[in-house]
PDB file of N, CA and C in Angstrom:
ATOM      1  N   UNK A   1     142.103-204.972-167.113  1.00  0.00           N
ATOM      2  CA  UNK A   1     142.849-204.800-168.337  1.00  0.00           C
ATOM      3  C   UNK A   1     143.111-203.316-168.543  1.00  0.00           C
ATOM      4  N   UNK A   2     144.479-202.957-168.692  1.00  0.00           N
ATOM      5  CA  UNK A   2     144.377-201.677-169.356  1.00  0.00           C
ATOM      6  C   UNK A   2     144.280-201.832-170.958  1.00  0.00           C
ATOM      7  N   UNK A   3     143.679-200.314-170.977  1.00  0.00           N
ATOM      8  CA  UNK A   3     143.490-199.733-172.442  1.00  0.00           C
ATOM      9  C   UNK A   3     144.449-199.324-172.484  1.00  0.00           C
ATOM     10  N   UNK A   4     145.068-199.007-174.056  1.00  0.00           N
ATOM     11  CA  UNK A   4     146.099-198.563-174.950  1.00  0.00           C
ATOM     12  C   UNK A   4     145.457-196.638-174.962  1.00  0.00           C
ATOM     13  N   UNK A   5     143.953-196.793-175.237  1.00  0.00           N
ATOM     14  CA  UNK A   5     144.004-195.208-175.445  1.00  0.00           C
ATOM     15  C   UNK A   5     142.494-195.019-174.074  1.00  0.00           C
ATOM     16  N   UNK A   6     142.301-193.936-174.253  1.00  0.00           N
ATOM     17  CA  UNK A   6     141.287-193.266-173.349  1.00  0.00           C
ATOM     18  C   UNK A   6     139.860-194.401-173.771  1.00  0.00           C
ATOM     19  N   UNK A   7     138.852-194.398-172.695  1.00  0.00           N
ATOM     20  CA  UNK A   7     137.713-195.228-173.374  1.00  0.00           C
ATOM     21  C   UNK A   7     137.040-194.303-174.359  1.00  0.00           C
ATOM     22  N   UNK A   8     137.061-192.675-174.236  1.00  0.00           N
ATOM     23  CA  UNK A   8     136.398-192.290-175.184  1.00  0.00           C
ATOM     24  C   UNK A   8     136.913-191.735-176.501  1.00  0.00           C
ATOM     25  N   UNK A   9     138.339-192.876-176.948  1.00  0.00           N
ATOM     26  CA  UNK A   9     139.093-192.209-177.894  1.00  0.00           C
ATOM     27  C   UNK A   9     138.980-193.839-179.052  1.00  0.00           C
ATOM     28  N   UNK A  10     138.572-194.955-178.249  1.00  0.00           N
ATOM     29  CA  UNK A  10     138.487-196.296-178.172  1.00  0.00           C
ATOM     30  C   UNK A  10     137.738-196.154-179.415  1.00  0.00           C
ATOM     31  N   UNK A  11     138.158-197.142-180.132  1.00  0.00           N
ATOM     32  CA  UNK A  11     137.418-197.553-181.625  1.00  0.00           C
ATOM     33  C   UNK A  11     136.624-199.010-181.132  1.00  0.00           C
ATOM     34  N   UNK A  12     135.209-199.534-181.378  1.00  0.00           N
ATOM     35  CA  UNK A  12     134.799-200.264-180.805  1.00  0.00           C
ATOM     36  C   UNK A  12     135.478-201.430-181.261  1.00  0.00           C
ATOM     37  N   UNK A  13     135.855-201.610-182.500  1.00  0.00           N
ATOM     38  CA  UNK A  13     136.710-203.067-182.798  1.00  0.00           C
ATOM     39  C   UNK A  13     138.336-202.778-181.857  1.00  0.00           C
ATOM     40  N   UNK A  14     138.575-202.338-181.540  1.00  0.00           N
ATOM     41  CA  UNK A  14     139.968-202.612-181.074  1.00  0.00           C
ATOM     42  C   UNK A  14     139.692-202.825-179.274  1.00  0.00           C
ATOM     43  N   UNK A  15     138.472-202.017-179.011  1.00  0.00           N
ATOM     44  CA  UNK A  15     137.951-202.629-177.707  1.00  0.00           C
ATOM     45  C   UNK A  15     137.400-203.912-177.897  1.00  0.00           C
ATOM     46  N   UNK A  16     136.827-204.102-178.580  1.00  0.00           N
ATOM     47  CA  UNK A  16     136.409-205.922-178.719  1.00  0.00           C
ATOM     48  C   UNK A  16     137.750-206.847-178.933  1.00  0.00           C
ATOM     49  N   UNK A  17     138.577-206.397-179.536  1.00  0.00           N
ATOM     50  CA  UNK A  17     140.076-207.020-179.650  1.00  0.00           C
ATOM     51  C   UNK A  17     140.702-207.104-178.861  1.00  0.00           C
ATOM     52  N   UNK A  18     140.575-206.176-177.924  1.00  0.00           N
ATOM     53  CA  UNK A  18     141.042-205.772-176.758  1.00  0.00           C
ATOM     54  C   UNK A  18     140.695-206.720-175.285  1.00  0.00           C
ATOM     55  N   UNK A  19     139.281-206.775-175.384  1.00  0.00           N
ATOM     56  CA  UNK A  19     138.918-207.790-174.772  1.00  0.00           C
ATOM     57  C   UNK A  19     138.699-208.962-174.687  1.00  0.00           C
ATOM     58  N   UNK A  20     138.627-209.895-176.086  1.00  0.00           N
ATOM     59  CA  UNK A  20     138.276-210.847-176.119  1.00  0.00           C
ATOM     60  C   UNK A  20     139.567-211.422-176.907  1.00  0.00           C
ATOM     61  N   UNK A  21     140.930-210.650-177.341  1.00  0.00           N
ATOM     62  CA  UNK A  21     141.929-211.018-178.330  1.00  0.00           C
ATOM     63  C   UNK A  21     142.753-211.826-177.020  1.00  0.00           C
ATOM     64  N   UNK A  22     143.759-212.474-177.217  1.00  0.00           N
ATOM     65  CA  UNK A  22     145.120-213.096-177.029  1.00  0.00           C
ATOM     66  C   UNK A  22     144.869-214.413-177.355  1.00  0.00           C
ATOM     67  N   UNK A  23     145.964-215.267-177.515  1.00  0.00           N
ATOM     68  CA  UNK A  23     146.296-216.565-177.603  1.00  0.00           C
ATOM     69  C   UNK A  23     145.027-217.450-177.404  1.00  0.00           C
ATOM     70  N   UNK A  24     144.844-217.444-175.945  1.00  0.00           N
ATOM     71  CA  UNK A  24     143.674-218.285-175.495  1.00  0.00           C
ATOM     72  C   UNK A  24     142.485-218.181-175.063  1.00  0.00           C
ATOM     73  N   UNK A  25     142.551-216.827-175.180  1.00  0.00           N
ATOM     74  CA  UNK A  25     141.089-216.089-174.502  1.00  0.00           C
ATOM     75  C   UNK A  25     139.922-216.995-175.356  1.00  0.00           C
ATOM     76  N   UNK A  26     139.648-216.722-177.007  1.00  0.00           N
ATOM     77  CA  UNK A  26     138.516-217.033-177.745  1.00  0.00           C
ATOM     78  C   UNK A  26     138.865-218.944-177.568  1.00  0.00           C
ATOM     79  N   UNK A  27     139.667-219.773-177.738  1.00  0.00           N
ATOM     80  CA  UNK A  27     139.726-221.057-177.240  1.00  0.00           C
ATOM     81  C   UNK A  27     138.964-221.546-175.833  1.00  0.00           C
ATOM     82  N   UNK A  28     138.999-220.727-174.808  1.00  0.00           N
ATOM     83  CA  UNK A  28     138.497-220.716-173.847  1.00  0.00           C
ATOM     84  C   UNK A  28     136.827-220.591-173.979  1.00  0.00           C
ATOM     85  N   UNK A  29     136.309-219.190-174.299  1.00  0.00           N
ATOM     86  CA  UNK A  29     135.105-218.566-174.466  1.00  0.00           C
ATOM     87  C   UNK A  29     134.698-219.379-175.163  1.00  0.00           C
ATOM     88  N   UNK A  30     135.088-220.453-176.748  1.00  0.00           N
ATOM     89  CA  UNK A  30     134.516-221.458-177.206  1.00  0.00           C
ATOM     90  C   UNK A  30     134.268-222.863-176.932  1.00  0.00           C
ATOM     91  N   UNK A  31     135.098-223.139-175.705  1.00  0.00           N
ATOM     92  CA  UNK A  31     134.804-224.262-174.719  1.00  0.00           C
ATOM     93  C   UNK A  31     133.763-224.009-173.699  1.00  0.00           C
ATOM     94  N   UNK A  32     133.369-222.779-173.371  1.00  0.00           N
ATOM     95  CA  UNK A  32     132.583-221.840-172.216  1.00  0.00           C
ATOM     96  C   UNK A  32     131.112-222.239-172.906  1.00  0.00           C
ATOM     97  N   UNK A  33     131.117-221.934-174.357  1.00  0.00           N
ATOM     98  CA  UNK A  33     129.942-221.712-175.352  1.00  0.00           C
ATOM     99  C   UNK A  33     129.174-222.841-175.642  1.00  0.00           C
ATOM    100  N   UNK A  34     129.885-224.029-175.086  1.00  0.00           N
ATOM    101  CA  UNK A  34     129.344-225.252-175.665  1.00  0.00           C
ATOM    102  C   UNK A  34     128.775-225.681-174.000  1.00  0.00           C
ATOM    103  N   UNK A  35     128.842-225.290-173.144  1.00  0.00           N
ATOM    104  CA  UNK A  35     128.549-226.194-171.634  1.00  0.00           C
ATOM    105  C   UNK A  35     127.878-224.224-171.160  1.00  0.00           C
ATOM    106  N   UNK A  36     126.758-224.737-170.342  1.00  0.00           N
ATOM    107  CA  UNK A  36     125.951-223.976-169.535  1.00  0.00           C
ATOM    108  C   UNK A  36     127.220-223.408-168.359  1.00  0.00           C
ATOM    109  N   UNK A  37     127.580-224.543-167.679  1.00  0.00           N
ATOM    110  CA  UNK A  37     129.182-224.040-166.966  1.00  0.00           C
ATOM    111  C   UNK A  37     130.177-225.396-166.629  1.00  0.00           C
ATOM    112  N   UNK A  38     131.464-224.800-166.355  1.00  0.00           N
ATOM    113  CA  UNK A  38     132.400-225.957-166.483  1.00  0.00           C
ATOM    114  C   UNK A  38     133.474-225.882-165.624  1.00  0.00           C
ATOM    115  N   UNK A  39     133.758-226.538-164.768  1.00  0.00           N
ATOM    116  CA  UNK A  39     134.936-226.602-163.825  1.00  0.00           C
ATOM    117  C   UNK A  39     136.302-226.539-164.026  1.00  0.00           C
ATOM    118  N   UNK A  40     136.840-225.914-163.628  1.00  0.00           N
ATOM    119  CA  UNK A  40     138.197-225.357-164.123  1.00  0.00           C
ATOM    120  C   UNK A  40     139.373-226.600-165.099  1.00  0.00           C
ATOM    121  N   UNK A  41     139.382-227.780-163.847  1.00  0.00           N
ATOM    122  CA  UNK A  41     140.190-229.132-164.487  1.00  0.00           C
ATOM    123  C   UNK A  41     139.500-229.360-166.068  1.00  0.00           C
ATOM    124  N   UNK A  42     138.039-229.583-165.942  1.00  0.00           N
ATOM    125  CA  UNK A  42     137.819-229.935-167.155  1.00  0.00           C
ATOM    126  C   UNK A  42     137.904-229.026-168.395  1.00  0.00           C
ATOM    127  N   UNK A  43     138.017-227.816-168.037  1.00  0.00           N
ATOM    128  CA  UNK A  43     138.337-226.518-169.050  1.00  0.00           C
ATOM    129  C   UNK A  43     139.880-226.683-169.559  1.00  0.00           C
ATOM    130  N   UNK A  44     140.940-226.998-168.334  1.00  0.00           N
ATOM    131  CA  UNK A  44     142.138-227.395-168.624  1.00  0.00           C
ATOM    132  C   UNK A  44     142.325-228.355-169.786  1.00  0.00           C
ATOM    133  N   UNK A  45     141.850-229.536-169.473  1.00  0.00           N
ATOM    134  CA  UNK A  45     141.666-230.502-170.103  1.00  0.00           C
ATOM    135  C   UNK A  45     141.346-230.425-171.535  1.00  0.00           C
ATOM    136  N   UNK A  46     140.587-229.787-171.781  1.00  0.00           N
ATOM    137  CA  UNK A  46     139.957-229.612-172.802  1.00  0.00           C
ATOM    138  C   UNK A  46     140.735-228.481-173.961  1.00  0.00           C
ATOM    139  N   UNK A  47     141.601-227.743-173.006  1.00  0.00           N
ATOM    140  CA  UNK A  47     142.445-226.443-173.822  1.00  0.00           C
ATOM    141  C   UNK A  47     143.913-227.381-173.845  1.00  0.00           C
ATOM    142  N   UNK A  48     143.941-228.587-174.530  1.00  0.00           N
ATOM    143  CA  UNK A  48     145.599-229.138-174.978  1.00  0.00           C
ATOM    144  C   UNK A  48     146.542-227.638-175.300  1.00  0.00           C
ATOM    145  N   UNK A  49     147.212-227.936-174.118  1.00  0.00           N
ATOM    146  CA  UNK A  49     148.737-227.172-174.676  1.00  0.00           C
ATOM    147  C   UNK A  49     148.889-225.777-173.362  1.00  0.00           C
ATOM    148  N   UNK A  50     147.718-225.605-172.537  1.00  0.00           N
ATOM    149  CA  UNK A  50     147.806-224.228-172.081  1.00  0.00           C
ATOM    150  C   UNK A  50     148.198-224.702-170.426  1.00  0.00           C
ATOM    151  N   UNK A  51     148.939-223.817-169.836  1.00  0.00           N
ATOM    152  CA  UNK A  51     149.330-224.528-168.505  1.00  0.00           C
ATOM    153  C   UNK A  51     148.572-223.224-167.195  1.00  0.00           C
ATOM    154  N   UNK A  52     148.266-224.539-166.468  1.00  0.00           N
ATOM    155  CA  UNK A  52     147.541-223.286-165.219  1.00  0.00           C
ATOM    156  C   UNK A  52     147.939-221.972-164.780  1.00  0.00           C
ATOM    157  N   UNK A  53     148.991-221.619-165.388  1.00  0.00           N
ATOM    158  CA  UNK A  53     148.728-220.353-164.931  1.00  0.00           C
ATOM    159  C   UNK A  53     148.489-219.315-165.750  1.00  0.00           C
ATOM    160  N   UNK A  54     148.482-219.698-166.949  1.00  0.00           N
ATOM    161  CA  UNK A  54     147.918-218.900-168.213  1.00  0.00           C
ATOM    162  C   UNK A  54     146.616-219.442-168.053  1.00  0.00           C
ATOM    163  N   UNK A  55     145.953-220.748-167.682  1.00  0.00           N
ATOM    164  CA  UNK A  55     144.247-220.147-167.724  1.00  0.00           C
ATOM    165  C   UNK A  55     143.676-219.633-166.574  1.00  0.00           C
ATOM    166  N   UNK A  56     144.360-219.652-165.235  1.00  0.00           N
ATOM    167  CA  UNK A  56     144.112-218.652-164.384  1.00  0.00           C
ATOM    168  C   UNK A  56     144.197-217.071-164.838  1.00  0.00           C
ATOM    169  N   UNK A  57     145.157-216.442-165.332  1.00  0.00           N
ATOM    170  CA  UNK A  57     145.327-215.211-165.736  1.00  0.00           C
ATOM    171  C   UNK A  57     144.539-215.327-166.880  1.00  0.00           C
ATOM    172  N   UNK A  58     144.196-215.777-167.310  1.00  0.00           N
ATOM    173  CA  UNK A  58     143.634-215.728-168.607  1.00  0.00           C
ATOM    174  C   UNK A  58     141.573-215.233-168.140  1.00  0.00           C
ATOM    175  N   UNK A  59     141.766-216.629-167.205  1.00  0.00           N
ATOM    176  CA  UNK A  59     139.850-216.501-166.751  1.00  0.00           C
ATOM    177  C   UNK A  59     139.943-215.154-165.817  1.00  0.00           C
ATOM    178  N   UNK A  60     141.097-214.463-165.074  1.00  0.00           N
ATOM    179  CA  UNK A  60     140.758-213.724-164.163  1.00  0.00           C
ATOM    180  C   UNK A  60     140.665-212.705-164.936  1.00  0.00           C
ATOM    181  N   UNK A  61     140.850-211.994-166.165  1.00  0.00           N
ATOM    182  CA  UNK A  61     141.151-210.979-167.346  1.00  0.00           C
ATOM    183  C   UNK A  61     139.963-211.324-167.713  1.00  0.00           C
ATOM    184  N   UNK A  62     138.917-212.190-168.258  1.00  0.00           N
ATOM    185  CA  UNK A  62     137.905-212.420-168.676  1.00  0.00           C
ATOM    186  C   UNK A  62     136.859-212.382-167.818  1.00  0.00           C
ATOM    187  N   UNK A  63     136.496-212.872-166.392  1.00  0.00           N
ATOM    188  CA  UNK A  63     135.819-212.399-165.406  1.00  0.00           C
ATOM    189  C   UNK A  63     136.170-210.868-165.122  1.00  0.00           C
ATOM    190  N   UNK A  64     137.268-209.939-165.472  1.00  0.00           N
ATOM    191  CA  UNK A  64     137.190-208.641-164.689  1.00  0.00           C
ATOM    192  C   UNK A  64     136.900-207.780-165.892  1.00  0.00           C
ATOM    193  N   UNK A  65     136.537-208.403-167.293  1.00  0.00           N
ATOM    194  CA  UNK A  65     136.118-207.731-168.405  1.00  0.00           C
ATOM    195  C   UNK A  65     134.789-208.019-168.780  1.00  0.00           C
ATOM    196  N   UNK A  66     133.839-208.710-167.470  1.00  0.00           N
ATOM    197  CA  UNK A  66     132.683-208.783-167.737  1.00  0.00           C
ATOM    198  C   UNK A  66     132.342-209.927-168.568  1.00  0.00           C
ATOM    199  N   UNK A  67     132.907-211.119-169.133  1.00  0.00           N
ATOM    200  CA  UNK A  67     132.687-211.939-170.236  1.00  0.00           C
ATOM    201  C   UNK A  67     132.372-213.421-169.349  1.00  0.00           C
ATOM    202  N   UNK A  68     133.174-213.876-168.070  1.00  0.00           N
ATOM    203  CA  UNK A  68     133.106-214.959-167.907  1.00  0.00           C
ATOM    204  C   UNK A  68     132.485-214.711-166.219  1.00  0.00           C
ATOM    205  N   UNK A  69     131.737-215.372-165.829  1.00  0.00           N
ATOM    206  CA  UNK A  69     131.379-215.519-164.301  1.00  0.00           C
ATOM    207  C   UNK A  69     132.372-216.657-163.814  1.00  0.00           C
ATOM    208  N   UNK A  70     132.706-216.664-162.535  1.00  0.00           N
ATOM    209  CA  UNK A  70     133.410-217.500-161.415  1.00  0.00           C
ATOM    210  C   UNK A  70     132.150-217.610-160.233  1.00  0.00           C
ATOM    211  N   UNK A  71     131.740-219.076-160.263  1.00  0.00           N
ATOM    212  CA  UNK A  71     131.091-219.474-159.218  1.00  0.00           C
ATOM    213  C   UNK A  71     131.522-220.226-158.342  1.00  0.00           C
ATOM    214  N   UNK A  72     131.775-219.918-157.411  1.00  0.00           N
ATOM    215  CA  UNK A  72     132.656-220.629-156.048  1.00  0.00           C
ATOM    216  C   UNK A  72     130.986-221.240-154.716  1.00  0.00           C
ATOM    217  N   UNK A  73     131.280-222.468-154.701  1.00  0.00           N
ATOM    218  CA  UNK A  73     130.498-223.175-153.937  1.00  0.00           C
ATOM    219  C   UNK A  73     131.233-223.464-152.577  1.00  0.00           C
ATOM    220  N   UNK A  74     130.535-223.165-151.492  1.00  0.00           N
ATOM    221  CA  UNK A  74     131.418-223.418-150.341  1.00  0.00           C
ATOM    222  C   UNK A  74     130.738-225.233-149.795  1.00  0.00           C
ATOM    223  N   UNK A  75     131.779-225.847-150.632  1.00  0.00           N
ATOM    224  CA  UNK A  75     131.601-227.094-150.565  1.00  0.00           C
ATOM    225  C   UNK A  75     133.176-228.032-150.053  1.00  0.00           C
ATOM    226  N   UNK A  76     133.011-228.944-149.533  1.00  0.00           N
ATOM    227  CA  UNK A  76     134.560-229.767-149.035  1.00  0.00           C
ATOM    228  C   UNK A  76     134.758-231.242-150.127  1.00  0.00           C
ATOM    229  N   UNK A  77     135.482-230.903-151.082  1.00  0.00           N
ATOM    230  CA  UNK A  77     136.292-230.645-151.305  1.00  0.00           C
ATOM    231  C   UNK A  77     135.515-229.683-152.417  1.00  0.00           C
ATOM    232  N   UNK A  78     136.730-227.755-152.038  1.00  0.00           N
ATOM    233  CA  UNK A  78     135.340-226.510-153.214  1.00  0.00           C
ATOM    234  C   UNK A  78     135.149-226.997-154.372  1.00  0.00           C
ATOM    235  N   UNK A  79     134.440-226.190-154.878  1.00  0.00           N
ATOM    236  CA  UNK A  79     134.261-226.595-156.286  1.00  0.00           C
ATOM    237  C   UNK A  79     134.150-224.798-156.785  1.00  0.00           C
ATOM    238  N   UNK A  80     134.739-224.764-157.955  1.00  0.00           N
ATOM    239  CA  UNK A  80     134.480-223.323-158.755  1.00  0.00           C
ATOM    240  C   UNK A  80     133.741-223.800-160.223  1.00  0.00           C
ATOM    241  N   UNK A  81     132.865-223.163-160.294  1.00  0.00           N
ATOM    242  CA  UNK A  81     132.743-223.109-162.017  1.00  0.00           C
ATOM    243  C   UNK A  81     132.640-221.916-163.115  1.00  0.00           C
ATOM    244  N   UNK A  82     132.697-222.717-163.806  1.00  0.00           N
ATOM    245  CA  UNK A  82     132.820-221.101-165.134  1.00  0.00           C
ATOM    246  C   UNK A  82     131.818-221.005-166.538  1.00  0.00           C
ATOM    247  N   UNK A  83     131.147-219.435-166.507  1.00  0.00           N
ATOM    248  CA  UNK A  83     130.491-219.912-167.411  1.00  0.00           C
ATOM    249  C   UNK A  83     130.299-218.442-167.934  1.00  0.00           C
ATOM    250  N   UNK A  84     129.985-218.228-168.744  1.00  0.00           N
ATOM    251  CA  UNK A  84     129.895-216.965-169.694  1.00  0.00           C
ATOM    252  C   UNK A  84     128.326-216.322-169.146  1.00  0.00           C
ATOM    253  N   UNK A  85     128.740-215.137-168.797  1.00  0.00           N
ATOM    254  CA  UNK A  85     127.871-213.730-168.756  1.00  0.00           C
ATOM    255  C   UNK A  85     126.972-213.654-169.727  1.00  0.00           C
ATOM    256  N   UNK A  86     125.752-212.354-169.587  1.00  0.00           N
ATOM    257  CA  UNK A  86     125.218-212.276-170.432  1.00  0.00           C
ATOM    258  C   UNK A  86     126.343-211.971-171.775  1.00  0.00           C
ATOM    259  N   UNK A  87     126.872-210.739-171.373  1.00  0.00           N
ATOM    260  CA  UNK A  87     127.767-210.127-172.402  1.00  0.00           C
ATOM    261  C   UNK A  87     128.287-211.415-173.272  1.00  0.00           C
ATOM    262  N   UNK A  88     129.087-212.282-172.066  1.00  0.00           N
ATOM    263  CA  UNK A  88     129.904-213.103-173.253  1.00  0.00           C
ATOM    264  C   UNK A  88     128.732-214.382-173.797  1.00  0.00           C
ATOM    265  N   UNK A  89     127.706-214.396-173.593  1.00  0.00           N
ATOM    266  CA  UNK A  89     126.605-214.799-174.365  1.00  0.00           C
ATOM    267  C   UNK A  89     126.159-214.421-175.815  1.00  0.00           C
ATOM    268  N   UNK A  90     126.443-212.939-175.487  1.00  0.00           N
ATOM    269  CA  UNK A  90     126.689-212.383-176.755  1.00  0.00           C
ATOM    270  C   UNK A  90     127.688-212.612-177.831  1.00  0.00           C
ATOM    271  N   UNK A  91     128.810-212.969-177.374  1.00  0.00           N
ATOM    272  CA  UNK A  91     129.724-213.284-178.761  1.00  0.00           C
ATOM    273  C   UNK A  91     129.494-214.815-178.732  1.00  0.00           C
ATOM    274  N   UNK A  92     128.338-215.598-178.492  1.00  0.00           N
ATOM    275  CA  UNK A  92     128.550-217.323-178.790  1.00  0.00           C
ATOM    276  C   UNK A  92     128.072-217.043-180.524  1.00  0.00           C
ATOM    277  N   UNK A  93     126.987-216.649-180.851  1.00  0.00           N
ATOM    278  CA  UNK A  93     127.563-216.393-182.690  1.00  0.00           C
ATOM    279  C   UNK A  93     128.077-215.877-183.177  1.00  0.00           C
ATOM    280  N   UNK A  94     129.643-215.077-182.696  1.00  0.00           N
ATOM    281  CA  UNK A  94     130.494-214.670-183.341  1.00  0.00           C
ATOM    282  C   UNK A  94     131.785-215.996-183.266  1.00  0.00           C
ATOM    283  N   UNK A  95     131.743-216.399-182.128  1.00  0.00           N
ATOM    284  CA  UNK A  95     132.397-217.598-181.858  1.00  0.00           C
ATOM    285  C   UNK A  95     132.360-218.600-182.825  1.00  0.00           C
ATOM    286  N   UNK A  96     130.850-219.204-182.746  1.00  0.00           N
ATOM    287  CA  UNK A  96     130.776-220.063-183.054  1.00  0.00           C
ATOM    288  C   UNK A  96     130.722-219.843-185.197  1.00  0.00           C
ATOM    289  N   UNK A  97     130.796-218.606-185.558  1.00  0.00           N
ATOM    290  CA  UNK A  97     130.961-218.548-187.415  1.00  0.00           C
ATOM    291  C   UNK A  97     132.610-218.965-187.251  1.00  0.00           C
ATOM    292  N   UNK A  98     133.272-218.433-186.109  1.00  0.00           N
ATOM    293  CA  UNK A  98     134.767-218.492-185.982  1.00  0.00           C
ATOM    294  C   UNK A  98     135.431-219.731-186.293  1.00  0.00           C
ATOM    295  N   UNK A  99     134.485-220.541-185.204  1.00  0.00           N
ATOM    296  CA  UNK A  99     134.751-222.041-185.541  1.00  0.00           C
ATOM    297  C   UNK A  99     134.848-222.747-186.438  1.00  0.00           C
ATOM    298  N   UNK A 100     133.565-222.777-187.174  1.00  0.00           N
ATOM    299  CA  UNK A 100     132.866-222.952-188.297  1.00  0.00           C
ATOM    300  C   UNK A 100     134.238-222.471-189.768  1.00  0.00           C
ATOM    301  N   UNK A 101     134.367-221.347-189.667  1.00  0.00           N
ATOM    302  CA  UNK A 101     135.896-220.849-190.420  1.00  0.00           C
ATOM    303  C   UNK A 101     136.722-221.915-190.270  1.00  0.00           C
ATOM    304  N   UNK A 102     136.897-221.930-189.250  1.00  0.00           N
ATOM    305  CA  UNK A 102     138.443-222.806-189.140  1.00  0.00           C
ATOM    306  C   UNK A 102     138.419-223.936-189.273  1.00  0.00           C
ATOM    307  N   UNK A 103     137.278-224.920-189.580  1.00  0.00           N
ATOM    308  CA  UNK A 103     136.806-226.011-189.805  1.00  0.00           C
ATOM    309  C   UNK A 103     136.567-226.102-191.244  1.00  0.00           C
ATOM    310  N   UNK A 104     136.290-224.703-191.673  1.00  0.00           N
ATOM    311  CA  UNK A 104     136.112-224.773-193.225  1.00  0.00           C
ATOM    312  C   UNK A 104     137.737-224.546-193.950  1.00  0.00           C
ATOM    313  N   UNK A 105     138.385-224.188-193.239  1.00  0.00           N
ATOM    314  CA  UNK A 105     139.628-223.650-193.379  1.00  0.00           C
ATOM    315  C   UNK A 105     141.172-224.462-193.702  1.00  0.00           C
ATOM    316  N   UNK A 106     140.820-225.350-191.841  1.00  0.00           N
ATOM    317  CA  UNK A 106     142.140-225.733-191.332  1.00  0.00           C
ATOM    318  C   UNK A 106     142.795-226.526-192.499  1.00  0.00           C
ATOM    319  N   UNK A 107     142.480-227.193-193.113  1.00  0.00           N
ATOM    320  CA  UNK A 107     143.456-228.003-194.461  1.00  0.00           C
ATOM    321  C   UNK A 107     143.746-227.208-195.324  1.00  0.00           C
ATOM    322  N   UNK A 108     143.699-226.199-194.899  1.00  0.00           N
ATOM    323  CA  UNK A 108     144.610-225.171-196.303  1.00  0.00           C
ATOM    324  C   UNK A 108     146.000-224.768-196.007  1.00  0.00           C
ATOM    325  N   UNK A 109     146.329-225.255-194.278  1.00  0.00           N
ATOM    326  CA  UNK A 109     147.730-225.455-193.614  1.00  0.00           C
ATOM    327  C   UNK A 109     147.825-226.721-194.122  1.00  0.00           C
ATOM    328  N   UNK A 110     147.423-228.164-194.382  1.00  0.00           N
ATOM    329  CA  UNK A 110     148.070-228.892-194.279  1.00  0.00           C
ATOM    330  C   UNK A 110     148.761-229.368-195.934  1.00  0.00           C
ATOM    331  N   UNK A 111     148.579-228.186-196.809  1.00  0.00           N
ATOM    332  CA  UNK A 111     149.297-228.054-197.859  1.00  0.00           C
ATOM    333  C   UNK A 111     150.567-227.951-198.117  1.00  0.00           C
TER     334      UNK A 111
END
């Protein structure tokens, strides 16, 4: 990922925004948060609406920012799985108040 400014000019919330912000990144990391690890199809599956090549670019931006591991088994037919780092261990209770929000939330759209 590039940065917008120098790392030592970096405000720590806009690096956390930075890393963990777009569309599907935190949808992802909160499907990651609920399973120890999870195979790519069923991650698909589970993210209605996002098409493989946005969660490929999406997990390869999140594995090279330290948040998600890629485990590749040299097995016939392979198998990869995915599962959150220590680091991204660290935001499962920021995640999960997130959730929790939007659950306390979501019917205030359906007004």
């Amino acid at each position: 990922m590039k940065y917008e400014m120098s790392m030592d000019q970096l405000c720590p919330a806009t690096f956390a925004f930075q890393v963990i912000g777009g569309k599907w990144n935190l949808p992802i990391l909160a499907c990651l948060s609920e399973e120890e690890s999870i195979r790519y199809n069923e991650l698909k599956r589970r993210l209605n609406g996002i098409t493989g090549t946005t969660l490929t670019n999406c997990l390869k931006e999140l594995i090279d920012n330290g948040i998600v591991n890629r485990q590749q088994y040299n097995e016939i037919p392979p198998r990869v799985e995915y599962s959150l780092t220590s680091s991204g261990k660290e935001l499962v209770p920021l995640i999960q108040s997130i959730v929790a929000w939007g659950e306390r939330n979501i019917r205030t759209l359906e007004k």
